[in-house]
N, C-alpha and C. Protein backbone atom coordinates (compact mmCIF):
# COMPACT_ATOMS: atom_id res chain seq x y z
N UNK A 1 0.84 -1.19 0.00
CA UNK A 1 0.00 0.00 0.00
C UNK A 1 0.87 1.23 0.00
N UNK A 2 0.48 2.19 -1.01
CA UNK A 2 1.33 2.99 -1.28
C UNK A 2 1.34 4.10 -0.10
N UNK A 3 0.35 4.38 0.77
CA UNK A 3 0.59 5.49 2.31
C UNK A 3 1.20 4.76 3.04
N UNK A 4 1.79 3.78 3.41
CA UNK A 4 2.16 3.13 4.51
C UNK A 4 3.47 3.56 4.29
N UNK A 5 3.99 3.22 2.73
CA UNK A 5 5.63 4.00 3.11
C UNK A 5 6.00 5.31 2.60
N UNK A 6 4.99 5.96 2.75
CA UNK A 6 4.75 7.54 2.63
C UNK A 6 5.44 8.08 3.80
N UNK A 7 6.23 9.16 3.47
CA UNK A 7 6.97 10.05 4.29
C UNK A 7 6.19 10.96 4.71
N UNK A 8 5.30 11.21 4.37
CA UNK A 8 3.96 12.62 4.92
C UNK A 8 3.27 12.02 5.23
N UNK A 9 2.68 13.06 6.64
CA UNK A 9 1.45 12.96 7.57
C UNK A 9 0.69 13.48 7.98
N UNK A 10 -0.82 13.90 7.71
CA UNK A 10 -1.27 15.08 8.28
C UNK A 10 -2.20 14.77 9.77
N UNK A 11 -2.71 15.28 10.34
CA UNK A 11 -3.23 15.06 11.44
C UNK A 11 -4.93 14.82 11.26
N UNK A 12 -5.27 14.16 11.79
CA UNK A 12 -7.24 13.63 11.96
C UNK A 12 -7.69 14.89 12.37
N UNK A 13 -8.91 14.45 12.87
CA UNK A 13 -9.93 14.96 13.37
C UNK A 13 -9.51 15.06 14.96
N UNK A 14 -9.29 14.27 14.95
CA UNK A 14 -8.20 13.57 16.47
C UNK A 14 -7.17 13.70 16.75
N UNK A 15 -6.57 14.63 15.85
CA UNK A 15 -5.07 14.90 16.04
C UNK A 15 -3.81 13.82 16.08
N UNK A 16 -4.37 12.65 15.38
CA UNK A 16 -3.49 11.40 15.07
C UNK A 16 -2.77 11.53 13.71
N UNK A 17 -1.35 11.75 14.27
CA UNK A 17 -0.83 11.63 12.71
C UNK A 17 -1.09 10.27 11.47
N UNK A 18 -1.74 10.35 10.38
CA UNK A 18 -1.95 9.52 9.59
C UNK A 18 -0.72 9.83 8.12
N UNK A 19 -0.59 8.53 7.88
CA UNK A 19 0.34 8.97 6.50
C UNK A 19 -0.49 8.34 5.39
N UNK A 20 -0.10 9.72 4.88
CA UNK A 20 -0.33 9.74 3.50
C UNK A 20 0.29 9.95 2.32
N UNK A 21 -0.25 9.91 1.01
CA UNK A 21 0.60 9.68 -0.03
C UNK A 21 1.16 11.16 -0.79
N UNK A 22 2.10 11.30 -1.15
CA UNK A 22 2.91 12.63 -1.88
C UNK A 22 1.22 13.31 -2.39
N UNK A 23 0.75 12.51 -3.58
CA UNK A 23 -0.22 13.63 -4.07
C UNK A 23 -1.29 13.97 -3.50
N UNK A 24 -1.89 13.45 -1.98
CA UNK A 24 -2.55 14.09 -1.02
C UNK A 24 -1.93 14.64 -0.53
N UNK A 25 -0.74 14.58 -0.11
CA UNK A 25 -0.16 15.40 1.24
C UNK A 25 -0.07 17.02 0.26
N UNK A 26 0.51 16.92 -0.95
CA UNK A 26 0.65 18.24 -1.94
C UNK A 26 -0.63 18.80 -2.20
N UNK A 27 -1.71 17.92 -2.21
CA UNK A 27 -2.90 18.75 -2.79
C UNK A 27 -3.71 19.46 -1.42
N UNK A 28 -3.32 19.12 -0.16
CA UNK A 28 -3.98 19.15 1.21
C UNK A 28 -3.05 20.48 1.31
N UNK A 29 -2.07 21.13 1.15
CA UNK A 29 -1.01 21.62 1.67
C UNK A 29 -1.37 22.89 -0.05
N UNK A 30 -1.66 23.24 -1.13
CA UNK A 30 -2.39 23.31 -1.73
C UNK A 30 -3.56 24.29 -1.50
N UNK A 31 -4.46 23.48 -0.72
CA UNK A 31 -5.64 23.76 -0.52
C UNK A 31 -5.44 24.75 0.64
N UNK A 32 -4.74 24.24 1.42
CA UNK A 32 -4.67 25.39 2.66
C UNK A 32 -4.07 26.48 2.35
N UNK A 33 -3.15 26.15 1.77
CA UNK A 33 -1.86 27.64 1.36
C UNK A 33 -3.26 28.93 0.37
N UNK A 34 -4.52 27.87 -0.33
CA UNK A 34 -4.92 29.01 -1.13
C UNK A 34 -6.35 29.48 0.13
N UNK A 35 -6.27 28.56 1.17
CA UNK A 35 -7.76 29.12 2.06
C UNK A 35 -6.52 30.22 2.92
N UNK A 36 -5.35 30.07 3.09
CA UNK A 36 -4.89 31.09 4.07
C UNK A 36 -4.40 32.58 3.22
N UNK A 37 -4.35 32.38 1.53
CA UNK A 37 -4.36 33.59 1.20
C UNK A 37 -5.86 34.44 1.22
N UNK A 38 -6.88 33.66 0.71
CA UNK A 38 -7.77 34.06 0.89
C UNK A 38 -8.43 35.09 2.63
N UNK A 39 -8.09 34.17 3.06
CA UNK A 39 -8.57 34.32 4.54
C UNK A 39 -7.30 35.19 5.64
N UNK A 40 -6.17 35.41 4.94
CA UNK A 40 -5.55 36.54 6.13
C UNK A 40 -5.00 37.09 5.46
N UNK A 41 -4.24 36.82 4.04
CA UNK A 41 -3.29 37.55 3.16
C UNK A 41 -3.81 38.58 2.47
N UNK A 42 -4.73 38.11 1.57
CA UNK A 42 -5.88 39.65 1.21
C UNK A 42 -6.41 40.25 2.27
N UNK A 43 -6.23 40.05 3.46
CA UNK A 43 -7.36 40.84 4.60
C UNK A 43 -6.04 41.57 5.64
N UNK A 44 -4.96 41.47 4.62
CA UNK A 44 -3.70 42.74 5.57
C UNK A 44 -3.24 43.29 4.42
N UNK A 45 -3.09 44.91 5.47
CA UNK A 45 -2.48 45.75 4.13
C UNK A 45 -0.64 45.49 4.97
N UNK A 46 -0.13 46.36 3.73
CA UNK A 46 1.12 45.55 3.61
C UNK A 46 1.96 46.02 2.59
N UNK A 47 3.50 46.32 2.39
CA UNK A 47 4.06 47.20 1.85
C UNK A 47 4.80 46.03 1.30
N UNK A 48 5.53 46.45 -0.38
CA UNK A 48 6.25 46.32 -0.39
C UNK A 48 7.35 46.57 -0.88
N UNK A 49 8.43 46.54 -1.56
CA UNK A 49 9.71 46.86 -1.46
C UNK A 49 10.27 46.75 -2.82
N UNK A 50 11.10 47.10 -3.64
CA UNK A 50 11.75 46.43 -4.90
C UNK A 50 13.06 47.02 -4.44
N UNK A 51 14.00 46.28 -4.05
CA UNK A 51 15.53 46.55 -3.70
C UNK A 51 15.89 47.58 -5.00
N UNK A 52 15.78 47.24 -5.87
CA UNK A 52 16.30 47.17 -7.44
C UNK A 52 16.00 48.87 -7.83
N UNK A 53 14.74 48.55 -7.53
CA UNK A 53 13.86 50.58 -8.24
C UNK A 53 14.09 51.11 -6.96
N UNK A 54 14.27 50.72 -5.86
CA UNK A 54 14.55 51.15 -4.53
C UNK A 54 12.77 52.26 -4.55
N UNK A 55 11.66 51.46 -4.93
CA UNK A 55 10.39 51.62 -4.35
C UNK A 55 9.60 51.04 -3.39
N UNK A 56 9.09 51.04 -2.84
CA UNK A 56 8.30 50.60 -1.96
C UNK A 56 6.66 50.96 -2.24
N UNK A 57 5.67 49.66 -1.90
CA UNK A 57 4.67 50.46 -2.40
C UNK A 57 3.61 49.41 -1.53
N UNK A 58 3.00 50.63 -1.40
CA UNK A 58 1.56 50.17 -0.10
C UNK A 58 0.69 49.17 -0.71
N UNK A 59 0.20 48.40 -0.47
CA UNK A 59 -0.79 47.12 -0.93
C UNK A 59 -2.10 47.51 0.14
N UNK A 60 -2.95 48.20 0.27
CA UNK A 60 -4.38 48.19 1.14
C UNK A 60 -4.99 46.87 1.65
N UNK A 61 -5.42 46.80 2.47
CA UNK A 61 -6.46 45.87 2.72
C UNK A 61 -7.43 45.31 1.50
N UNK A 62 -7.91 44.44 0.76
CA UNK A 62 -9.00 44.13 0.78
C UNK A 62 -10.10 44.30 1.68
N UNK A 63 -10.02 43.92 2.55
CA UNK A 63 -11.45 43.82 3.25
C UNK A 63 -11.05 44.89 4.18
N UNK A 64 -11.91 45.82 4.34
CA UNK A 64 -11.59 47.21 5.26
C UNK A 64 -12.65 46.91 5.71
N UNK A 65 -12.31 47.88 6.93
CA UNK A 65 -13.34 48.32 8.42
C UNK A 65 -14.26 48.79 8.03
N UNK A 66 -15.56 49.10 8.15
CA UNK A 66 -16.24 50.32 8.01
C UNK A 66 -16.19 51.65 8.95
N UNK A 67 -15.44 51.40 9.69
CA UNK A 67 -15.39 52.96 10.44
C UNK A 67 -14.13 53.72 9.95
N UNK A 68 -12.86 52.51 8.90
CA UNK A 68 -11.97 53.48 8.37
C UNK A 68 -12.75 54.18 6.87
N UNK A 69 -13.50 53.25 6.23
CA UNK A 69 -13.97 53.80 5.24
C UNK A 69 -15.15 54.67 5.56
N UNK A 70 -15.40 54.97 7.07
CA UNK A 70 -16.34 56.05 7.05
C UNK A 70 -15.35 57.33 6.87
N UNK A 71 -14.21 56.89 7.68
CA UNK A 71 -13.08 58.49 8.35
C UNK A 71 -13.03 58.89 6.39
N UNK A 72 -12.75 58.06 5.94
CA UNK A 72 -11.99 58.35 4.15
C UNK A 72 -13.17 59.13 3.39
N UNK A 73 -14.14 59.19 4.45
CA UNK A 73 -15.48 59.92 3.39
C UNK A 73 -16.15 59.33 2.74
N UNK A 74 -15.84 57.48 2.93
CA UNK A 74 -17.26 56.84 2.25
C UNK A 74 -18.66 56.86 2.67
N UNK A 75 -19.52 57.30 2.13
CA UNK A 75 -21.28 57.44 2.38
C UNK A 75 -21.49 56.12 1.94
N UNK A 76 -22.07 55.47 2.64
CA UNK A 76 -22.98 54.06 2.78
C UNK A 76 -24.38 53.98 2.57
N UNK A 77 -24.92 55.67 2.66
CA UNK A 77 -26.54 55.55 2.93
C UNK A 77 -26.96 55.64 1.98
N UNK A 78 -28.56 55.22 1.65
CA UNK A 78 -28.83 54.72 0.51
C UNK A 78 -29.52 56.53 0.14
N UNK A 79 -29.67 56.77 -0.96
CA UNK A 79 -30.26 58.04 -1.18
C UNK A 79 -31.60 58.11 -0.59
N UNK A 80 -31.88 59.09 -0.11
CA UNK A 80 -33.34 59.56 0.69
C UNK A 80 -34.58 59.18 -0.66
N UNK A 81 -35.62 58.70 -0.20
CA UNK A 81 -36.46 58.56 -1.41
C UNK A 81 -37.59 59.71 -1.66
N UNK A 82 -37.88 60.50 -2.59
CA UNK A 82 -37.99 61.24 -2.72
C UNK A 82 -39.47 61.12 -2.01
N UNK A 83 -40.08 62.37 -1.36
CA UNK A 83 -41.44 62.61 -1.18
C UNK A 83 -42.42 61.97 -1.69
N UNK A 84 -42.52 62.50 -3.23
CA UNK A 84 -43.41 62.01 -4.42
C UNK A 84 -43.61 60.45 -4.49
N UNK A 85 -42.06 59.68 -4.37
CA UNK A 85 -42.21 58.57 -4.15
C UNK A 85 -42.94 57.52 -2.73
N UNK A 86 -42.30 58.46 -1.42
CA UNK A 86 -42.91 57.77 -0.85
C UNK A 86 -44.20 57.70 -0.53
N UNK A 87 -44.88 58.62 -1.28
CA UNK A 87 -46.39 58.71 -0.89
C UNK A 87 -47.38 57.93 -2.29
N UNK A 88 -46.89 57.68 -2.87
CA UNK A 88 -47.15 56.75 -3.93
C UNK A 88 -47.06 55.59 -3.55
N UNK A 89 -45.67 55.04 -2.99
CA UNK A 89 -45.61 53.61 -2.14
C UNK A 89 -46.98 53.39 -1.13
N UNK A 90 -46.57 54.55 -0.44
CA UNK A 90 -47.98 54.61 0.73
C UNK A 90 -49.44 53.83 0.56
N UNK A 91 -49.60 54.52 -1.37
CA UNK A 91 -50.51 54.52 -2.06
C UNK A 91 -51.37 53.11 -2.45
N UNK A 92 -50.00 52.69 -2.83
CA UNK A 92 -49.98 51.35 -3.33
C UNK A 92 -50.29 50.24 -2.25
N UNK A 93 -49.32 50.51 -1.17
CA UNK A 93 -49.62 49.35 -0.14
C UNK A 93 -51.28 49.59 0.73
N UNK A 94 -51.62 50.70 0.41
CA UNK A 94 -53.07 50.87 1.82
C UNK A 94 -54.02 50.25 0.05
N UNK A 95 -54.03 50.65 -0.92
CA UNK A 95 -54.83 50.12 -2.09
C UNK A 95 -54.77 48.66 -1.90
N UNK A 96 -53.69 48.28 -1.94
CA UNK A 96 -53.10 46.57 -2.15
C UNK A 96 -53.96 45.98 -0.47
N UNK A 97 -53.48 46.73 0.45
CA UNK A 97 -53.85 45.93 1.91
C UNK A 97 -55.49 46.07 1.93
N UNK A 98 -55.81 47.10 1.91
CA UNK A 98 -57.56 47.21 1.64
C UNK A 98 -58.30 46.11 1.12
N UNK A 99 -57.72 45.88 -0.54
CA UNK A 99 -58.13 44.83 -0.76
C UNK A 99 -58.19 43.06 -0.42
N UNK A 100 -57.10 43.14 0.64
CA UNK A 100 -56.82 41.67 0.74
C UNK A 100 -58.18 41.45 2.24
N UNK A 101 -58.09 40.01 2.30
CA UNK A 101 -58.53 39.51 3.53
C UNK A 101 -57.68 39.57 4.64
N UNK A 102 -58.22 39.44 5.74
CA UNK A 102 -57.44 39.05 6.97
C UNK A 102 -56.88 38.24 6.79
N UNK A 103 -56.90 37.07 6.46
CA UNK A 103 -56.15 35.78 6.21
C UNK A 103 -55.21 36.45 5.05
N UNK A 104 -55.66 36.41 4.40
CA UNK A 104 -54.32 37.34 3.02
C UNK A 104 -53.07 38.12 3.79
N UNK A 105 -53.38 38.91 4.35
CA UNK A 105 -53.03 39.58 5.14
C UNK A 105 -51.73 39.14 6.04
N UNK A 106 -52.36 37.92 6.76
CA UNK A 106 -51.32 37.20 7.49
C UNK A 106 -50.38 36.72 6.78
N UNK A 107 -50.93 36.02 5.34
CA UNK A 107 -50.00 35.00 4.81
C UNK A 107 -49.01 36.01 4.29
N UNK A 108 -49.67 37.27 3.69
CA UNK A 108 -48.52 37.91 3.20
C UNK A 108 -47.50 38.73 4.56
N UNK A 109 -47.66 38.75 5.84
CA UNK A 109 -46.50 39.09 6.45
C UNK A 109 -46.01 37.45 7.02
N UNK A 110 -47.00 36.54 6.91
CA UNK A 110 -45.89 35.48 7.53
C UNK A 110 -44.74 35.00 5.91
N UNK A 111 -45.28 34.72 4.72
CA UNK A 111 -44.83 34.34 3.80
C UNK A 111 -43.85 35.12 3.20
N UNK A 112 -44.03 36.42 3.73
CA UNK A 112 -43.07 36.88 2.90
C UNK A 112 -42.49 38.07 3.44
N UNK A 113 -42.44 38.50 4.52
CA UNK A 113 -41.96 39.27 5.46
C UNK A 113 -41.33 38.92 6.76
N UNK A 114 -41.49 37.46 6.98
CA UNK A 114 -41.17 37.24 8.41
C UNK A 114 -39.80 36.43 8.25
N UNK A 115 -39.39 36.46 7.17
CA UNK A 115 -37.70 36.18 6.52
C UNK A 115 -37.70 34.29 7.10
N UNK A 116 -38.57 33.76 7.03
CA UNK A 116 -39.00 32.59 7.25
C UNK A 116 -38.44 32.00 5.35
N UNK A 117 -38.23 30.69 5.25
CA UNK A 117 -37.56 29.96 4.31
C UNK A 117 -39.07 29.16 3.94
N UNK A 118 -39.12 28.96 2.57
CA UNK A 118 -40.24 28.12 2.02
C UNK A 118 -40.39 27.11 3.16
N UNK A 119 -39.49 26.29 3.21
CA UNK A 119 -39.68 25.08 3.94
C UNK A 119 -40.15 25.47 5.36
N UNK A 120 -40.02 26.52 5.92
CA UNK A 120 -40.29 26.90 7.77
C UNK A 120 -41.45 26.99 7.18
N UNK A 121 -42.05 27.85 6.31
CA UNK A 121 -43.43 28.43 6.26
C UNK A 121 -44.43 27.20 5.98
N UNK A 122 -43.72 26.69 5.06
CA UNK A 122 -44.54 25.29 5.19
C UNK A 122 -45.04 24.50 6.28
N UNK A 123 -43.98 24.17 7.03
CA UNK A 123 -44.40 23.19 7.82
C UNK A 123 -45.35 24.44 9.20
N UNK A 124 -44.68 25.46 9.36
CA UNK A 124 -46.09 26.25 10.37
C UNK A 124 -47.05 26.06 9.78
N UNK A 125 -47.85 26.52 8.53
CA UNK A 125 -48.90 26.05 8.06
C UNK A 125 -49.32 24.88 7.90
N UNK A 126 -48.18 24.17 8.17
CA UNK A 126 -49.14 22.79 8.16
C UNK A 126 -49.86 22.22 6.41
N UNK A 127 -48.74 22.88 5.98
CA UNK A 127 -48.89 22.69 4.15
C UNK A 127 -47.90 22.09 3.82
N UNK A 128 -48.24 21.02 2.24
CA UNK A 128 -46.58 20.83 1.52
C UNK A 128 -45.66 22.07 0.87
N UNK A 129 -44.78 21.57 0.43
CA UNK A 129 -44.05 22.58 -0.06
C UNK A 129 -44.87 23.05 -1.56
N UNK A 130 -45.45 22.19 -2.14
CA UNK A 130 -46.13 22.43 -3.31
C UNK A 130 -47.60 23.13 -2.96
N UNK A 131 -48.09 22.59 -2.32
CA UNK A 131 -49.55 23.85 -1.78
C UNK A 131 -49.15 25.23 -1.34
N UNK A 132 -47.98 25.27 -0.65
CA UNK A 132 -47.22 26.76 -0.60
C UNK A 132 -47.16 27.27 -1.42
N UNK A 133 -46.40 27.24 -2.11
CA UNK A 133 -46.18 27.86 -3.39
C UNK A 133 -47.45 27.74 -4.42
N UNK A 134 -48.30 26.76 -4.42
CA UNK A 134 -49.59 27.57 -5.26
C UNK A 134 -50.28 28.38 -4.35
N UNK A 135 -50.48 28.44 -3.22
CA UNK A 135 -50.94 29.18 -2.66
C UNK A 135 -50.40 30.92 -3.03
N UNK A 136 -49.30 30.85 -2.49
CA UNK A 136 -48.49 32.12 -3.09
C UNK A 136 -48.43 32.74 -4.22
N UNK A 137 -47.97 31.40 -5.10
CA UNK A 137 -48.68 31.97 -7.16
C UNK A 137 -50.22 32.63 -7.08
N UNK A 138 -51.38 31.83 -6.15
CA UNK A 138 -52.32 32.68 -6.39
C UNK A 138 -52.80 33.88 -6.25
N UNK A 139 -52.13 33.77 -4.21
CA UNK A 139 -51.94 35.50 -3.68
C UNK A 139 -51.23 36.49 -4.61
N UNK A 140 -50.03 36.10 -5.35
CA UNK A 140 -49.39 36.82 -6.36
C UNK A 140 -50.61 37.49 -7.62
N UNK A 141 -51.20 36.13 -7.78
CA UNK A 141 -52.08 36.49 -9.26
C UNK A 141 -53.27 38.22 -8.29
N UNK A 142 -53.69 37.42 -7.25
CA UNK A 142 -54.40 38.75 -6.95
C UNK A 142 -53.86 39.76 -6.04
N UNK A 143 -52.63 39.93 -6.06
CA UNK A 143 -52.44 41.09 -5.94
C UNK A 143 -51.79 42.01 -7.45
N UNK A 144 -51.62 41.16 -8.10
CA UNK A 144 -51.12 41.85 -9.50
C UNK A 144 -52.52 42.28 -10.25
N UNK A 145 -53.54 41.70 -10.21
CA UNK A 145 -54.61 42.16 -10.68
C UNK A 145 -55.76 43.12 -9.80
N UNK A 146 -55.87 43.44 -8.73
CA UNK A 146 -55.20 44.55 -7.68
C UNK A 146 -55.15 45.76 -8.27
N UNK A 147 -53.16 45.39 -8.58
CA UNK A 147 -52.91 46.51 -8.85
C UNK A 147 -53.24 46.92 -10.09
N UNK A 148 -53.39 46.16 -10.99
CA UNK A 148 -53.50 46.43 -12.33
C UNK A 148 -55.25 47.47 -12.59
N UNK A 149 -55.57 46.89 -11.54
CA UNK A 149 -57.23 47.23 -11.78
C UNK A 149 -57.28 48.90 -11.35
N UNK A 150 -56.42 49.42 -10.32
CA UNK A 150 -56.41 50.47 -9.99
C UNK A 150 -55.05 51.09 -10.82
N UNK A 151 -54.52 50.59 -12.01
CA UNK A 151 -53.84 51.48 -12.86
C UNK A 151 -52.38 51.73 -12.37
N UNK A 152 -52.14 50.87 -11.11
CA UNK A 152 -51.12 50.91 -10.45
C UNK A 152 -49.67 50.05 -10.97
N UNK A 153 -50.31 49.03 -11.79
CA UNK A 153 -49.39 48.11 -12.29
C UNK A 153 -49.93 47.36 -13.53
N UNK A 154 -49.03 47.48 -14.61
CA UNK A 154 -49.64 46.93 -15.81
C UNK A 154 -48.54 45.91 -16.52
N UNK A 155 -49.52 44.80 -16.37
CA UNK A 155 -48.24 43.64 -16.69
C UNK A 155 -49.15 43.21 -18.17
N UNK A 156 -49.08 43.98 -19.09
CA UNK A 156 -49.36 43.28 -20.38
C UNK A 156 -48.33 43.10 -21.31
N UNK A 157 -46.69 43.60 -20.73
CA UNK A 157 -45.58 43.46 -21.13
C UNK A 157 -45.10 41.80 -21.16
């Protein structure tokens, strides 16, 4: 057996050295060298040097702080939405909620607001995954026709 007289060993789960063969031990050794650039080498800034041009030259972080990229003058916030718009939204959702049922109502903040996964919502309801989702295609169909009816949304595109 070709690991048994293998000169490389990496450690278990258990911390038992096991030997293994040249092209695991290279591809394991490989794999880590590219998870530790990923994971600390892009995530330090870091200078470096050319003896030769006698330059030196700054390398940044990849992954920065957000409180240095606040000091540097980066804005994060999303643009203010304009007036006009938000009272149109307003518009739309008291039109859209008016029309639904109480039960509508629920399904649309449990189904789709309560950041719940098809499969959670399912099984609270006490539905398959396939009655969910027609259920939802239908709530979809009437709220698109809804909106369409009050001129709010026109899907003949």
């Amino acid at each position: 057996m070709e690991n048994q007289n293998s000169q490389h060993f990496l450690e278990d789960a258990e911390g038992r050295r096991v030997p293994v063969s040249d092209k695991v031990y290279r591809a394991y050794w490989r794999f880590t060298n590219k998870e530790d650039y990923f994971m600390r080498q892009l995530k330090e800034e870091r200078f470096l040097y050319d003896p030769e041009k006698r330059i030196a030259e700054f390398i940044p972080s990849r992954e920065d702080s957000l409180e240095r990229m606040m000091e540097e003058g980066g804005d994060f916030v999303m643009d203010a939405l304009s007036t006009e718009y938000q009272v149109e939204l307003k518009i739309l959702m008291e039109t859209l909620m008016s029309r639904l049922t109480e039960d509508e109502r629920q399904f649309l903040r449990f189904a789709f607001l309560s950041g719940l996964s098809e499969v959670e919502v399912s099984k609270s309801l006490k539905l398959s995954l396939a009655a969910l989702r027609r259920k939802k295609e239908a709530f979809l169909g009437k709220c698109r026709r809804v909106l369409n009816r009050n001129g709010i949304f026109d899907d003949s595109s």
